[in-house]
N, C-alpha and C. Protein backbone atom coordinates (compact mmCIF):
# COMPACT_ATOMS: atom_id res chain seq x y z
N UNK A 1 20.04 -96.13 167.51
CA UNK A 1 20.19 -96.70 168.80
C UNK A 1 21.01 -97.98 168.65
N UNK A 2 21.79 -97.87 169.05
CA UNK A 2 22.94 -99.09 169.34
C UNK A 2 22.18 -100.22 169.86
N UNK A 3 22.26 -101.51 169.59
CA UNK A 3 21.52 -102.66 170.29
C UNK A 3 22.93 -103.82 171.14
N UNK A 4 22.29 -104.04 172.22
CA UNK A 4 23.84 -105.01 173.10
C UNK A 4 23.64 -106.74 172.34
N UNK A 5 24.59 -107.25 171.93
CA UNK A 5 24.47 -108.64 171.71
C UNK A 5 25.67 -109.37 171.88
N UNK A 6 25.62 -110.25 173.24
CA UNK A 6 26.58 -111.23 173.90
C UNK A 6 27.65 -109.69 174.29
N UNK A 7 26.73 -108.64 174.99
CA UNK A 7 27.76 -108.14 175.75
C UNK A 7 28.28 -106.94 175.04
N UNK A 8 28.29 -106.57 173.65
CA UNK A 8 28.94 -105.35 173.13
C UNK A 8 27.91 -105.06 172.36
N UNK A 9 28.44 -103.71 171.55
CA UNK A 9 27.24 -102.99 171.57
C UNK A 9 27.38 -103.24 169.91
N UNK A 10 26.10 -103.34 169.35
CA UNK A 10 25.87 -103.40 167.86
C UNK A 10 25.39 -102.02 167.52
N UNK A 11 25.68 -101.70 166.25
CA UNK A 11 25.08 -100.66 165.55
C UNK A 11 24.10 -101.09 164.50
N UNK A 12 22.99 -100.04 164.73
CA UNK A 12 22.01 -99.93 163.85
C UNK A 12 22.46 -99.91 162.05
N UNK A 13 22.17 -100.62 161.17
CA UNK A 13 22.13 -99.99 159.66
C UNK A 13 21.49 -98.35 159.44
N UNK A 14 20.36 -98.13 160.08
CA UNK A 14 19.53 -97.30 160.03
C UNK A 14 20.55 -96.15 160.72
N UNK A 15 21.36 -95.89 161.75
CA UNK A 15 21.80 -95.18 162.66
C UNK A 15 23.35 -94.65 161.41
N UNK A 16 23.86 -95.63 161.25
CA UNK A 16 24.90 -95.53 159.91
C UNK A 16 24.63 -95.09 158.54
N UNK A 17 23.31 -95.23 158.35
CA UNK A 17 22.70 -94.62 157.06
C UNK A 17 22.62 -93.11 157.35
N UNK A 18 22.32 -92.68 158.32
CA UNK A 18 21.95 -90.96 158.64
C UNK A 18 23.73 -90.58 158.59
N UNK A 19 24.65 -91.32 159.12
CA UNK A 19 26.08 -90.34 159.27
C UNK A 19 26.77 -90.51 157.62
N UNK A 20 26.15 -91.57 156.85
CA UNK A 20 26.99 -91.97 156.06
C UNK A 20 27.33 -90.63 154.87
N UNK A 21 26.23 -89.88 154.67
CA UNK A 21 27.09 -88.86 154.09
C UNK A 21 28.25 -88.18 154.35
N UNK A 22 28.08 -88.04 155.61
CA UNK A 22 29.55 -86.98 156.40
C UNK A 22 30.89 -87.92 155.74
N UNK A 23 30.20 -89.42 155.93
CA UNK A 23 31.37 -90.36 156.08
C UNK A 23 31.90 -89.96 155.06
N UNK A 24 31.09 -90.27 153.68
CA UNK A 24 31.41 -90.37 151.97
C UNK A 24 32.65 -88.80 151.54
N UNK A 25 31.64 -87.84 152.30
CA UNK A 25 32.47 -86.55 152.16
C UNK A 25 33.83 -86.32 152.55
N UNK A 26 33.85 -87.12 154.05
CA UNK A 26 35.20 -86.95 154.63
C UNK A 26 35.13 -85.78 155.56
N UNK A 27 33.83 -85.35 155.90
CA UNK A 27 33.65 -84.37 157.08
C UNK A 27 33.66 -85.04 158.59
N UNK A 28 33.99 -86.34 158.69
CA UNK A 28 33.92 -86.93 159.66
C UNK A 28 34.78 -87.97 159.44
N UNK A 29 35.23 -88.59 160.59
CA UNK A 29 36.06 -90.17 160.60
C UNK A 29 34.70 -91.15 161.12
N UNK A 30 35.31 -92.40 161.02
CA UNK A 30 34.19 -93.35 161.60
C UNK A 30 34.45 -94.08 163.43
N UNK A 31 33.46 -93.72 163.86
CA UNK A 31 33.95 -94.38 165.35
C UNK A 31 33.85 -96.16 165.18
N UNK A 32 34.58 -96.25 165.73
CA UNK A 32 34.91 -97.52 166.38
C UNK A 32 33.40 -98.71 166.37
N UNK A 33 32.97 -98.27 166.68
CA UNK A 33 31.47 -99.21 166.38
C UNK A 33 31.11 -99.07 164.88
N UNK A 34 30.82 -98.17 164.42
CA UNK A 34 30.58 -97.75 162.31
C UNK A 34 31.67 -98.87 161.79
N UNK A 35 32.94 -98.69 162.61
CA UNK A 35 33.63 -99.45 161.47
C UNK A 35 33.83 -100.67 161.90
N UNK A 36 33.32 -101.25 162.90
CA UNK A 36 32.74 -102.85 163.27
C UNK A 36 31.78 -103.15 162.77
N UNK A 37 30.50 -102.16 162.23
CA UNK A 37 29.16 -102.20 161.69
C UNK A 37 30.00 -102.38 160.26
N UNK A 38 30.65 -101.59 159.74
CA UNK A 38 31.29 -101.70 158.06
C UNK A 38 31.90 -103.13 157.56
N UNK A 39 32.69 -103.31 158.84
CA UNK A 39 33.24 -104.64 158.40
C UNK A 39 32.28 -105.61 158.32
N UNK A 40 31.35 -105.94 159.42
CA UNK A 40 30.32 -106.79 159.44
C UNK A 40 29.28 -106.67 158.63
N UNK A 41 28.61 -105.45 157.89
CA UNK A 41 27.45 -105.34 157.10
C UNK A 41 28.26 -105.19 155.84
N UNK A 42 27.70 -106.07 155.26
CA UNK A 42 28.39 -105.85 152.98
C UNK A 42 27.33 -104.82 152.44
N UNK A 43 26.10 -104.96 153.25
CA UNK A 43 25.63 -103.85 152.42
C UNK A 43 25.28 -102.08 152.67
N UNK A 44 26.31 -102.09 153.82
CA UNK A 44 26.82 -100.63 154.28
C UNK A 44 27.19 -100.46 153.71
N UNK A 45 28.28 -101.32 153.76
CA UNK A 45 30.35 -101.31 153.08
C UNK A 45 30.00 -101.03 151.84
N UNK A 46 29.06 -101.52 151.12
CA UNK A 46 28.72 -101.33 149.46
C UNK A 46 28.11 -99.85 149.25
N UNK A 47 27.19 -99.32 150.00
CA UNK A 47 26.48 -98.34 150.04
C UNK A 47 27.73 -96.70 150.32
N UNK A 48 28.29 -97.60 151.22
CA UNK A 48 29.45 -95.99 151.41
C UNK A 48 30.27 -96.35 150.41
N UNK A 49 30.45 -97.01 149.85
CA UNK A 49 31.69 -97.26 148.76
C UNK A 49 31.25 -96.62 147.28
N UNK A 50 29.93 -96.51 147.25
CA UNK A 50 28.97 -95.93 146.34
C UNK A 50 28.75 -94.50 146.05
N UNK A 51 28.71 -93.76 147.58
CA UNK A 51 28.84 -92.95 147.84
C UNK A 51 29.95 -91.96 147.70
N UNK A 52 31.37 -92.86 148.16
CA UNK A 52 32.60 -92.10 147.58
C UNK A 52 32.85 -91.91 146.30
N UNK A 53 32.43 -92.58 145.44
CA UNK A 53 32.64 -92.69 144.19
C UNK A 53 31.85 -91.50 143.55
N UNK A 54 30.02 -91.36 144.11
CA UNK A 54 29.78 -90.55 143.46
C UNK A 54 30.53 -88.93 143.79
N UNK A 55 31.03 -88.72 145.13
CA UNK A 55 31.70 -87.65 145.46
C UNK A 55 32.79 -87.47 145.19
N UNK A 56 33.86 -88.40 144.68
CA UNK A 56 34.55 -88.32 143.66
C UNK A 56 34.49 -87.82 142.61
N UNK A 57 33.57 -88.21 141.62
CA UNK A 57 33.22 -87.83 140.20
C UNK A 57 32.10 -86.47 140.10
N UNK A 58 31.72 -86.19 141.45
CA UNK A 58 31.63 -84.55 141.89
C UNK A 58 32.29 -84.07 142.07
N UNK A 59 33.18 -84.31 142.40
CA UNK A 59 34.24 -83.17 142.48
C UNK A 59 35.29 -82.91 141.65
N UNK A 60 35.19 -84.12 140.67
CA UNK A 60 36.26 -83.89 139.00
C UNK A 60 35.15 -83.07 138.27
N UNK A 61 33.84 -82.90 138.61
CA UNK A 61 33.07 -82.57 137.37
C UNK A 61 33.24 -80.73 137.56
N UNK A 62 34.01 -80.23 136.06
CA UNK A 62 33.81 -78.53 135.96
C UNK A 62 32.69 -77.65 135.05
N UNK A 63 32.37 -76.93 136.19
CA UNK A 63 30.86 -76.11 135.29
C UNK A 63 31.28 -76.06 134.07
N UNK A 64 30.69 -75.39 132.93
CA UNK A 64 30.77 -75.15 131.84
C UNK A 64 30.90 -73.73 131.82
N UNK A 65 32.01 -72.64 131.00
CA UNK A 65 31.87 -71.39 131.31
C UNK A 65 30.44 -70.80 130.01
N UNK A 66 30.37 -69.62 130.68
CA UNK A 66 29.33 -69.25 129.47
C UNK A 66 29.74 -68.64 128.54
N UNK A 67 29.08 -68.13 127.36
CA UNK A 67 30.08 -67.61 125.92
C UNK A 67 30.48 -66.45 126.63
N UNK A 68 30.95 -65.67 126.03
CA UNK A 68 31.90 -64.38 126.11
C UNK A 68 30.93 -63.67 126.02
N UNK A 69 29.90 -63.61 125.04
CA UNK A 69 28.76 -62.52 124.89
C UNK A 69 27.25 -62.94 125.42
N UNK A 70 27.55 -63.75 126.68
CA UNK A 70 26.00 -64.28 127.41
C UNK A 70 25.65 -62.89 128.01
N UNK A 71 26.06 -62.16 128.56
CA UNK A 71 25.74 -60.82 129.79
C UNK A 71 25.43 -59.81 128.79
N UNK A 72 26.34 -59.75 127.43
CA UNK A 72 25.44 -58.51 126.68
C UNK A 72 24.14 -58.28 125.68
N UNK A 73 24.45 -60.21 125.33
CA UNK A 73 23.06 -60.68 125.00
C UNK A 73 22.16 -60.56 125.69
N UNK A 74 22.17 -60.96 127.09
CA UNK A 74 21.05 -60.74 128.14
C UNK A 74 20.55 -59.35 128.72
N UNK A 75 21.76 -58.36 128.84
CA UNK A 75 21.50 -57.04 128.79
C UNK A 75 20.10 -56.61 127.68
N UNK A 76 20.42 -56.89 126.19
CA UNK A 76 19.87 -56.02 124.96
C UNK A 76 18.57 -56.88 125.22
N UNK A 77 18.67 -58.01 125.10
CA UNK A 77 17.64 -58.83 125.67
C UNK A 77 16.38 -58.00 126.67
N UNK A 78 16.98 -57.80 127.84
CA UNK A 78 16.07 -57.31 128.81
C UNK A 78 15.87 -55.52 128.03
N UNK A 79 16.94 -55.01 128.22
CA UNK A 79 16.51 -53.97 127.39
C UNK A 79 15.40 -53.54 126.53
N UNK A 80 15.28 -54.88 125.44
CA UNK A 80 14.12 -55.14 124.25
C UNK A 80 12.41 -55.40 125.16
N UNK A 81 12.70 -56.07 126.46
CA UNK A 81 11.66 -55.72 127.04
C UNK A 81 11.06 -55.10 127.65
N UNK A 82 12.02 -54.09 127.97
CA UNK A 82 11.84 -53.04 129.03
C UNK A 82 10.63 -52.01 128.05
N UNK A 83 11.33 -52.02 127.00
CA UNK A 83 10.96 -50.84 125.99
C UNK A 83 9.30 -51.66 125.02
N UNK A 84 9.00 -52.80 125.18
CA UNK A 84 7.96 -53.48 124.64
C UNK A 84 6.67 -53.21 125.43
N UNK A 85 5.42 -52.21 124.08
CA UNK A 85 4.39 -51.71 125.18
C UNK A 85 3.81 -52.64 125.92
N UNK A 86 3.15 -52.23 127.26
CA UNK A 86 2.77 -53.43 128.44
C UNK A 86 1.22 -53.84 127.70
N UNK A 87 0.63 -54.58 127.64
CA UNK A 87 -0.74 -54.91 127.02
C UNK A 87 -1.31 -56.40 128.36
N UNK A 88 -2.28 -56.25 127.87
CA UNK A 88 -3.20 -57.49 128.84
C UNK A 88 -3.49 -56.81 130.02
N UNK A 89 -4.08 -57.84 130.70
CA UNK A 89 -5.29 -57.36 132.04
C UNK A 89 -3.96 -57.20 133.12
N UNK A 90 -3.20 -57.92 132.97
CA UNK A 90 -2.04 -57.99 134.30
C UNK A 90 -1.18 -56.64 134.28
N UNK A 91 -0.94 -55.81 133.17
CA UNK A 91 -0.56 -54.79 133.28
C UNK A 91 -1.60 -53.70 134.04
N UNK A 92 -2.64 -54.03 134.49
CA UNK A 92 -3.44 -53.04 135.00
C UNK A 92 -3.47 -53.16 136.26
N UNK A 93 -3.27 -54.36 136.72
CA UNK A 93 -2.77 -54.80 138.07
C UNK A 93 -1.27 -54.23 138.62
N UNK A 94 -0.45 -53.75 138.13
CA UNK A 94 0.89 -53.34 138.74
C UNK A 94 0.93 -51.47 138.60
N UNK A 95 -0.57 -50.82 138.18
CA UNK A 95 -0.51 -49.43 138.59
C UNK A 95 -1.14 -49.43 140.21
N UNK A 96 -0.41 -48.48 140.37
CA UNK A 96 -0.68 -48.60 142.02
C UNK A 96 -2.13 -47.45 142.36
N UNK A 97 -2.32 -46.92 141.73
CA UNK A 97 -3.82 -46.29 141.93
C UNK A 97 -4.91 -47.10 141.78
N UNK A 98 -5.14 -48.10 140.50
CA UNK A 98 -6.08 -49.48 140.42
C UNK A 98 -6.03 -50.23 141.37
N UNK A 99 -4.76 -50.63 142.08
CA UNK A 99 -4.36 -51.55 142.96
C UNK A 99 -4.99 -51.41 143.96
N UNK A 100 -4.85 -49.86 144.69
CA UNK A 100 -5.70 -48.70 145.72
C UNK A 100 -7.03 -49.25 145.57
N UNK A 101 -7.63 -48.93 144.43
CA UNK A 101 -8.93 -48.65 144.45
C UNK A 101 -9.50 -50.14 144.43
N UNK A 102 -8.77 -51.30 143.97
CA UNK A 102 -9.10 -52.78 144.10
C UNK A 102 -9.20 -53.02 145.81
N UNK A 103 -8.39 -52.56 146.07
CA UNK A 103 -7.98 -52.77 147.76
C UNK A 103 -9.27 -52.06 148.50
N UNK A 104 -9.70 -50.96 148.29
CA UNK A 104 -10.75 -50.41 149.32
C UNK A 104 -11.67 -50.99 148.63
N UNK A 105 -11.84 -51.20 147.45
CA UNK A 105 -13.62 -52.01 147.23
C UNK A 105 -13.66 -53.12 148.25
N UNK A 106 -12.67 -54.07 147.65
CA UNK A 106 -12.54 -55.83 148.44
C UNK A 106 -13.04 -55.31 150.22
N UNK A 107 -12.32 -54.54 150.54
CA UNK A 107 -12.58 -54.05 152.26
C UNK A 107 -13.77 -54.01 152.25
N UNK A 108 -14.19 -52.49 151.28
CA UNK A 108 -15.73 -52.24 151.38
C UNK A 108 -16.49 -53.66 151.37
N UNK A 109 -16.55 -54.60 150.40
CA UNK A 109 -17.11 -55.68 149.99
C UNK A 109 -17.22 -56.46 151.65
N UNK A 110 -15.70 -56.80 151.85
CA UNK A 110 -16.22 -57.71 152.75
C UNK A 110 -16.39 -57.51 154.45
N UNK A 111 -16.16 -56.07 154.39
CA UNK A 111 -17.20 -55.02 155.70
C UNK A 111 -18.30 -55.09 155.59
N UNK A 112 -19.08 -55.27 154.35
CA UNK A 112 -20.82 -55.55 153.90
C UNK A 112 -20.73 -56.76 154.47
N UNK A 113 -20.35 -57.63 154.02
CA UNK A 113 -20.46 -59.15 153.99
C UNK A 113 -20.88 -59.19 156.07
N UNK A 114 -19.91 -59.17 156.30
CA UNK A 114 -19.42 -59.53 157.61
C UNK A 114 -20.83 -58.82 158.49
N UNK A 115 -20.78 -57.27 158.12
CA UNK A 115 -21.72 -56.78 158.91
C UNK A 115 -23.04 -57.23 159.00
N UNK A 116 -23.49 -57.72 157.75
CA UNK A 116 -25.38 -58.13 157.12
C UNK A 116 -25.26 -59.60 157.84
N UNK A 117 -24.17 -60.19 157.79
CA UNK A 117 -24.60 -61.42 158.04
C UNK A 117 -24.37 -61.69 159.92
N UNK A 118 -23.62 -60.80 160.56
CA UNK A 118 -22.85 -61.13 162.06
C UNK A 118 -24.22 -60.58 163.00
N UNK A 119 -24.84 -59.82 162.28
CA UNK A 119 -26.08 -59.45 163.70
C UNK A 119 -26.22 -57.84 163.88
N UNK A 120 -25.18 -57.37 163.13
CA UNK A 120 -24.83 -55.61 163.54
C UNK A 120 -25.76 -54.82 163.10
N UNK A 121 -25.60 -55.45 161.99
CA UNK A 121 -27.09 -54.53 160.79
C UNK A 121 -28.62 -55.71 160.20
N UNK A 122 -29.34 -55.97 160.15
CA UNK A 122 -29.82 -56.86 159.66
C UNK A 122 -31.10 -56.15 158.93
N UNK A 123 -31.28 -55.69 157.80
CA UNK A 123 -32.14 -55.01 157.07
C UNK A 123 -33.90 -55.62 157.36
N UNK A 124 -33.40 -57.32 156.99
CA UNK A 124 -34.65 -58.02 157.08
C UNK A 124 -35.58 -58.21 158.17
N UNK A 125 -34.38 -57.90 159.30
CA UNK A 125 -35.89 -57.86 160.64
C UNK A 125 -35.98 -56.79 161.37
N UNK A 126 -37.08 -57.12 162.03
CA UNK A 126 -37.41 -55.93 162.58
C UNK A 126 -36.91 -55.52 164.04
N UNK A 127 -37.31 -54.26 164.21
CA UNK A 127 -36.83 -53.60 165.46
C UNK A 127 -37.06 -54.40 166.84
N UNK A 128 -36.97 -54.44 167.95
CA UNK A 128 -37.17 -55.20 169.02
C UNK A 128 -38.63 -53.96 169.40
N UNK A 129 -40.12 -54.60 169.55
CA UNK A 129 -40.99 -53.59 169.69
C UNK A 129 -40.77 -53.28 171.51
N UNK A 130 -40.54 -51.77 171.97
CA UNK A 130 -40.44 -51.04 173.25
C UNK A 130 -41.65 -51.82 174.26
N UNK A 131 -41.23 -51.80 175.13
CA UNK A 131 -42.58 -52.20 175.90
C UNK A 131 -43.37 -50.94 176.42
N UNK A 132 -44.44 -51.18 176.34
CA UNK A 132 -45.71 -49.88 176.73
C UNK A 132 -45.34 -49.91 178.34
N UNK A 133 -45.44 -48.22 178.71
CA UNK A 133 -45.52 -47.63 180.26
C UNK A 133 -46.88 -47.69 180.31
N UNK A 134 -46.99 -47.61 181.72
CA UNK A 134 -48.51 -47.61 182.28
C UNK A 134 -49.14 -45.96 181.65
N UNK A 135 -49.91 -46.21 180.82
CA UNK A 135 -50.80 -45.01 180.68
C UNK A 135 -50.63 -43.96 181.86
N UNK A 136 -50.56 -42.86 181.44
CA UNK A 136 -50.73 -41.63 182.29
C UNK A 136 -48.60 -40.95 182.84
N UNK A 137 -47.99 -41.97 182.93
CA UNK A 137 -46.91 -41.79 183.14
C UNK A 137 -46.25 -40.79 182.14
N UNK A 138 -45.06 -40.47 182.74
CA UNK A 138 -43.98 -39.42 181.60
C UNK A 138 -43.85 -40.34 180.54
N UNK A 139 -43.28 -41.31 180.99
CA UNK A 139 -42.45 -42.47 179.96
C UNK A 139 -43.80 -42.43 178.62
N UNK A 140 -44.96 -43.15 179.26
CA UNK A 140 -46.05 -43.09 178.37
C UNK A 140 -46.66 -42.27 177.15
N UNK A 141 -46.38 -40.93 178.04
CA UNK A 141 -46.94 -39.66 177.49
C UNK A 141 -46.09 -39.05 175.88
N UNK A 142 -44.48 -39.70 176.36
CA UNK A 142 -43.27 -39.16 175.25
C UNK A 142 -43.65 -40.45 174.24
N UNK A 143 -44.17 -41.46 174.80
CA UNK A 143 -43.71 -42.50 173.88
C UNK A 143 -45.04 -41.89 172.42
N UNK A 144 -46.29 -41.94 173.35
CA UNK A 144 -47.65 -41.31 172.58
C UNK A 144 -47.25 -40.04 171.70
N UNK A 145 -46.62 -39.30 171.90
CA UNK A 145 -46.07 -37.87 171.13
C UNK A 145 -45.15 -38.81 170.22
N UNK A 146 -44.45 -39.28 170.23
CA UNK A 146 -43.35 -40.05 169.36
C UNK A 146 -43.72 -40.86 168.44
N UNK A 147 -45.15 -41.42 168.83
CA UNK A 147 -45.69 -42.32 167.65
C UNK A 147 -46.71 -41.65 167.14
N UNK A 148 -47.38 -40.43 168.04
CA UNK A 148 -48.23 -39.65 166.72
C UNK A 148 -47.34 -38.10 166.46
N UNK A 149 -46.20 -37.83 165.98
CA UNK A 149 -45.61 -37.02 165.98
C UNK A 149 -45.74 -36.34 164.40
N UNK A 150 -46.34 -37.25 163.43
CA UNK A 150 -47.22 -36.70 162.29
C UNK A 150 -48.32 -36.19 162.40
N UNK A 151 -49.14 -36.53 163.52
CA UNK A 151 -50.51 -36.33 163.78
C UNK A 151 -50.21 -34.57 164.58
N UNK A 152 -49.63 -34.78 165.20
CA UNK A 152 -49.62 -33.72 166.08
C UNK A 152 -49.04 -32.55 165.61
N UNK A 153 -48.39 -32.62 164.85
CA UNK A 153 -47.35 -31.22 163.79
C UNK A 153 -48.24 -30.76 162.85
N UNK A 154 -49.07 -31.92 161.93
CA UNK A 154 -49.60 -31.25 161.40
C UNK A 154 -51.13 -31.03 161.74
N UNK A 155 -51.83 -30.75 162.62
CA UNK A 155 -53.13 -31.14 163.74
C UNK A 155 -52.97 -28.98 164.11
N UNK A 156 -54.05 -28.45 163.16
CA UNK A 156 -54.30 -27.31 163.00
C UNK A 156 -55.18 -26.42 164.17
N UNK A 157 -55.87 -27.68 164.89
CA UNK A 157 -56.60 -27.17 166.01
C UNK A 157 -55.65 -26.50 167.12
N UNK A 158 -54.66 -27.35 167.17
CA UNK A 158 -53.74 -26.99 168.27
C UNK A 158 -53.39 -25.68 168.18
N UNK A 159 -53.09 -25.07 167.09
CA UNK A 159 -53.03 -23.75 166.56
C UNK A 159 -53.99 -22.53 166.77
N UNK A 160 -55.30 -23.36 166.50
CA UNK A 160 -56.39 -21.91 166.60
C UNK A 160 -56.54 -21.85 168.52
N UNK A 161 -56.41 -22.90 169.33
CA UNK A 161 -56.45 -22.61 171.08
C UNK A 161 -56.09 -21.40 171.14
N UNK A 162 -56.68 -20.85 172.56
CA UNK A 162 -55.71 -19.47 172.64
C UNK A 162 -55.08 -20.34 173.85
N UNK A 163 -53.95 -19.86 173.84
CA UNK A 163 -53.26 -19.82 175.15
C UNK A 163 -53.81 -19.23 176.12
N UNK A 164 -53.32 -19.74 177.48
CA UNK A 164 -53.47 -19.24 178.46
C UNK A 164 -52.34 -18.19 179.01
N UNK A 165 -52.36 -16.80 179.51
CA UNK A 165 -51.04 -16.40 179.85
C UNK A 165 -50.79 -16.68 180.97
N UNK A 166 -51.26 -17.17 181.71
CA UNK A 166 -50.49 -17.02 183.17
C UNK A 166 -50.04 -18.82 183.45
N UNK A 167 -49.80 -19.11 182.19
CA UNK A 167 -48.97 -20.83 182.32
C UNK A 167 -47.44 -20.78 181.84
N UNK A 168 -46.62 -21.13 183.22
CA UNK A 168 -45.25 -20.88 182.89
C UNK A 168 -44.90 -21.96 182.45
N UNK A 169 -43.67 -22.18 180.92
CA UNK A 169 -43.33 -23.07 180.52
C UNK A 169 -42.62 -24.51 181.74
N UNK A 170 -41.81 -23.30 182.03
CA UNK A 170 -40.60 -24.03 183.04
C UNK A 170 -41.05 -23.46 184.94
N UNK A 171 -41.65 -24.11 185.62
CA UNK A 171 -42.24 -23.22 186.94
C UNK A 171 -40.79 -23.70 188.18
């Protein structure tokens, strides 16, 4: 942000520090205020002057080529590992059937987890107990067959009754 003093506009150090790379590179010229800020600040003027220099001596500096035999060294190289038997625990990790079968346990695992603890299943408590119908009712009568339904299957008397024939199941 530009600041006004006695009428024209000053530039920030801080505002000239963000462009000053472009400057150093030469991807940009300097406006008219930067280079009233340059002349007036020594320790811009020092800082971009710093800057050219190091982009200078970047741009004289040439890679180094590599030997002639780096790519066939590195070929036989990888080669030598390709062919080296796989050993350790991490080789058992990159067959994709272990991988499978790691993958559906962890699920299985934490489908248990989630279910025992969220309310869905809860082993440790008990059922919500039914509330009792008024004696004599249907509701009553199924619930009584349902809780003595050992008693009554195996209850031999029921067996020796004779029937009556003239009682229709369904009337």
């Amino acid at each position: 942000m530009a600041l006004r003093f006695k009428g024209m506009l000053v530039m920030n150090c801080n505002e000239i520090q963000k462009r000053m790379p472009d400057l150093a590179a030469g991807f940009s010229k300097a406006t008219a205020d930067e280079s009233k800020h340059l002349e007036s600040c020594a320790a811009c003027a020092q800082h971009l002057k710093e800057m050219r220099a190091t982009m200078s001596l970047l741009d004289e500096w040439k890679t180094p080529e590599p030997s002639p035999y780096f790519d066939v060294r590195l070929q036989a190289r990888l080669r030598e590992e390709m062919v080296k038997p796989q050993s350790g625990w991490m080789y058992w990790f990159r067959r994709p059937v272990l991988a499978a079968a790691l993958t559906v346990l962890m699920g299985i695992g934490v489908g248990l987890f989630f279910t025992r603890t969220s309310g869905i299943y809860r082993g440790d408590q008990d059922l919500p107990i039914a509330e009792v119908a008024e004696p004599g009712t249907a509701v009553s009568d199924l619930q009584a067959l349902e809780k003595n339904h050992d008693l009554y299957s195996d209850f031999e008397l029921l067996d020796d009754l004779a029937l009556q024939q003239d009682v229709v199941a369904n009337p």
